[in-house]
C-alpha atoms as a PDB file:
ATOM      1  CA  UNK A   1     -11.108  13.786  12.312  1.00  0.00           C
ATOM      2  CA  UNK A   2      -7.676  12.781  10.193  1.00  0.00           C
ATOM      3  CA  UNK A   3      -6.277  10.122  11.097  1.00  0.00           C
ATOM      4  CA  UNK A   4      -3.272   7.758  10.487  1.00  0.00           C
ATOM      5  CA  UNK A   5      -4.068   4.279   8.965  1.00  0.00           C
ATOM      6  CA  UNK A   6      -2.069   1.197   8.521  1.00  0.00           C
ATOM      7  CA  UNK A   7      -2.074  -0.049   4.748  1.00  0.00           C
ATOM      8  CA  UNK A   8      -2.245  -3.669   4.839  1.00  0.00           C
ATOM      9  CA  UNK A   9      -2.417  -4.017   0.529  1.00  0.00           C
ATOM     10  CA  UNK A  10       0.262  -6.616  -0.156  1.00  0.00           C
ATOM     11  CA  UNK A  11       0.093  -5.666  -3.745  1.00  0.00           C
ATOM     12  CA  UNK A  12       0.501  -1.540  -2.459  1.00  0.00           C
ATOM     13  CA  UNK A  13       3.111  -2.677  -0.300  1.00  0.00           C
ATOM     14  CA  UNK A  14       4.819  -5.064  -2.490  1.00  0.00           C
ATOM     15  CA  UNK A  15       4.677  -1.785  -5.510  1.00  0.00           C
ATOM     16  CA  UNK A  16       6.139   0.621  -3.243  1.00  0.00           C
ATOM     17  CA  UNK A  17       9.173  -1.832  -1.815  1.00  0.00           C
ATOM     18  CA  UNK A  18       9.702  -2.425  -5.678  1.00  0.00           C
ATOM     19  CA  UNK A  19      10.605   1.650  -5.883  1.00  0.00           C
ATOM     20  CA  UNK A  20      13.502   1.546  -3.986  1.00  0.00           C
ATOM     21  CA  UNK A  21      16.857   1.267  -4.343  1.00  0.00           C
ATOM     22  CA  UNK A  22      20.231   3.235  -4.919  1.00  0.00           C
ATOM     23  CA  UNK A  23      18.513   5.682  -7.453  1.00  0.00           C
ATOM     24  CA  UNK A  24      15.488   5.932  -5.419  1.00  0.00           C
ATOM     25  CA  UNK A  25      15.688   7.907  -2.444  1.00  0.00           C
ATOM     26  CA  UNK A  26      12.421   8.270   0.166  1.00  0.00           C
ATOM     27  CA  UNK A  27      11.839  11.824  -1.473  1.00  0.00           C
ATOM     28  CA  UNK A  28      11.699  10.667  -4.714  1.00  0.00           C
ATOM     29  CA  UNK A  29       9.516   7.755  -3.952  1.00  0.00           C
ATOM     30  CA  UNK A  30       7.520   9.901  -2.334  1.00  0.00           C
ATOM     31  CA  UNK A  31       6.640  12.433  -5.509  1.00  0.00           C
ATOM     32  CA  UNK A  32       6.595   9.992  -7.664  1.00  0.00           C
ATOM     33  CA  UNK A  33       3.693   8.294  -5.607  1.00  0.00           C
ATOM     34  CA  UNK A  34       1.828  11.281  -4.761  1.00  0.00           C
ATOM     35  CA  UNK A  35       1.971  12.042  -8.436  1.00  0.00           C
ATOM     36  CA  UNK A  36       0.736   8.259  -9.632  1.00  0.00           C
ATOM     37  CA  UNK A  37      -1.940   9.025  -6.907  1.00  0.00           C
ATOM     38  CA  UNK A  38      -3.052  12.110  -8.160  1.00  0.00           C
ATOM     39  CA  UNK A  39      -3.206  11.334 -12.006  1.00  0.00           C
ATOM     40  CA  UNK A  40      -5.768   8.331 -11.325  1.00  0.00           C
ATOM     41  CA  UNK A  41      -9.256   8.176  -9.638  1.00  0.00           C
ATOM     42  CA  UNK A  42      -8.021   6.542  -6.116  1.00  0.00           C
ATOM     43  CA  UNK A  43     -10.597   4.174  -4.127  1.00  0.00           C
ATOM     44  CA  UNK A  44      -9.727   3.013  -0.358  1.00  0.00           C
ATOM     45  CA  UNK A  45     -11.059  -0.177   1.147  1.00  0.00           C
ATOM     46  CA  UNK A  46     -10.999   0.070   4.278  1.00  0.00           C
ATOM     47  CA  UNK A  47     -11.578  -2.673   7.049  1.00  0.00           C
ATOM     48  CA  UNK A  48     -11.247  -3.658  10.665  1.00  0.00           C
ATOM     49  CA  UNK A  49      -7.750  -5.558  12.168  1.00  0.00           C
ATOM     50  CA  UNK A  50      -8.536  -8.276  14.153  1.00  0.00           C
ATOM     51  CA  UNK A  51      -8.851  -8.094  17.667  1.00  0.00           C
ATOM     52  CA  UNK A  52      -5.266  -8.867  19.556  1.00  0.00           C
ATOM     53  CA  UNK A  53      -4.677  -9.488  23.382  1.00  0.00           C
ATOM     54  CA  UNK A  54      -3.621  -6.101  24.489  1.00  0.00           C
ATOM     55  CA  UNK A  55      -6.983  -4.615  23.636  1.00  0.00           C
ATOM     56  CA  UNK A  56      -9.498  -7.854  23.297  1.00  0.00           C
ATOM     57  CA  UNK A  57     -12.413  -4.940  23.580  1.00  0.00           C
ATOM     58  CA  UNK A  58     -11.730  -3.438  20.505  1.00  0.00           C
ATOM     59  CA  UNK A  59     -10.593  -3.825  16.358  1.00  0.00           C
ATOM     60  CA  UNK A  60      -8.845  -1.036  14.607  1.00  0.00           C
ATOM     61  CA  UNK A  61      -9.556   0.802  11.044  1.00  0.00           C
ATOM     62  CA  UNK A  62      -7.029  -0.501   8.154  1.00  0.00           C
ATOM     63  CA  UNK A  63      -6.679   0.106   4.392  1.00  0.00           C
ATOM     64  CA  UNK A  64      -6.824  -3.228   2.987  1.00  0.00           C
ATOM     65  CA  UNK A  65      -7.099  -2.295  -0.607  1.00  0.00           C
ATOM     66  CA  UNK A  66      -5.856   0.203  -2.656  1.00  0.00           C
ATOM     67  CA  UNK A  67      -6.992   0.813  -6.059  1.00  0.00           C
ATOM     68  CA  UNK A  68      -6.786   3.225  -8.717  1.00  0.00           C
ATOM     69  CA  UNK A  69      -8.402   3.916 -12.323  1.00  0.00           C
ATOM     70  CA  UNK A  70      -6.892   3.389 -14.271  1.00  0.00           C
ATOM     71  CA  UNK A  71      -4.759   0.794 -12.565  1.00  0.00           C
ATOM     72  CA  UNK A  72      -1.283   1.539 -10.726  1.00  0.00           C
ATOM     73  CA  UNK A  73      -0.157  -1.815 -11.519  1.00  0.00           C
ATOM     74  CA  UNK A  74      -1.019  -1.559 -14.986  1.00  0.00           C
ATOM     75  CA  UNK A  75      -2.158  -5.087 -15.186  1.00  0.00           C
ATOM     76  CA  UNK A  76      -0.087  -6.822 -12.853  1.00  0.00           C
ATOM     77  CA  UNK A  77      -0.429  -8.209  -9.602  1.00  0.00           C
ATOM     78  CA  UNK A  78       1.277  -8.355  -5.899  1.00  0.00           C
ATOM     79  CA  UNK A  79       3.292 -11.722  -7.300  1.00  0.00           C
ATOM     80  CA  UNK A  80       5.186  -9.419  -9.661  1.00  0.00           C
ATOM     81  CA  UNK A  81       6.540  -7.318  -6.965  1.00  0.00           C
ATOM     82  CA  UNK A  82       7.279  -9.776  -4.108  1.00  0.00           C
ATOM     83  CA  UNK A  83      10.520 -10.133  -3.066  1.00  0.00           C
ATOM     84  CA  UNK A  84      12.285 -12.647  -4.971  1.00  0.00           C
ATOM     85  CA  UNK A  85      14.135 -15.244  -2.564  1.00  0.00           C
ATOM     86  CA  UNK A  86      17.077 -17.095  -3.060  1.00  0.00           C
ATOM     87  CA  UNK A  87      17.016 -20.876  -2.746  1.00  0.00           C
END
């Protein structure tokens, strides 16, 4: 069975908000991530969501971490990609 799952990584989410912009359409982001993904040796955690109201019965399957040898983030970490906010 394939299935979709949600990837709840901050530091995957925070890398791939940090590829775009003007010069980076989806496409490219897109190839240049499948490529990144394909040049390393790419482990999944994956974990349960917490229950919610609408379905109290049941969790649901997540990736919660992403990671990659050798490293995507060469080194860094999620704070290095997060939005920076103006005070």
């Amino acid at each position: 069975m394939i299935t979709n799952l949600v990837i709840t990584d901050l530091s995957w989410q925070y890398f791939c908000q940090s590829l775009r912009g003007e010069s980076h359409d989806p496409q490219r982001i897109a190839a240049e991530l499948t490529q990144t993904l394909q040049e390393r040796k790419v482990y999944l955690r994956i974990g349960l969501a917490r229950g919610w109201n609408k379905f109290p019965e049941r969790c649901f399957l997540q990736v919660n971490g992403v990671y990659t040898f050798p490293d995507y983030l060469e080194g860094r970490t999620f704070a290095d990609f997060a939005p920076r906010r103006s005070l």
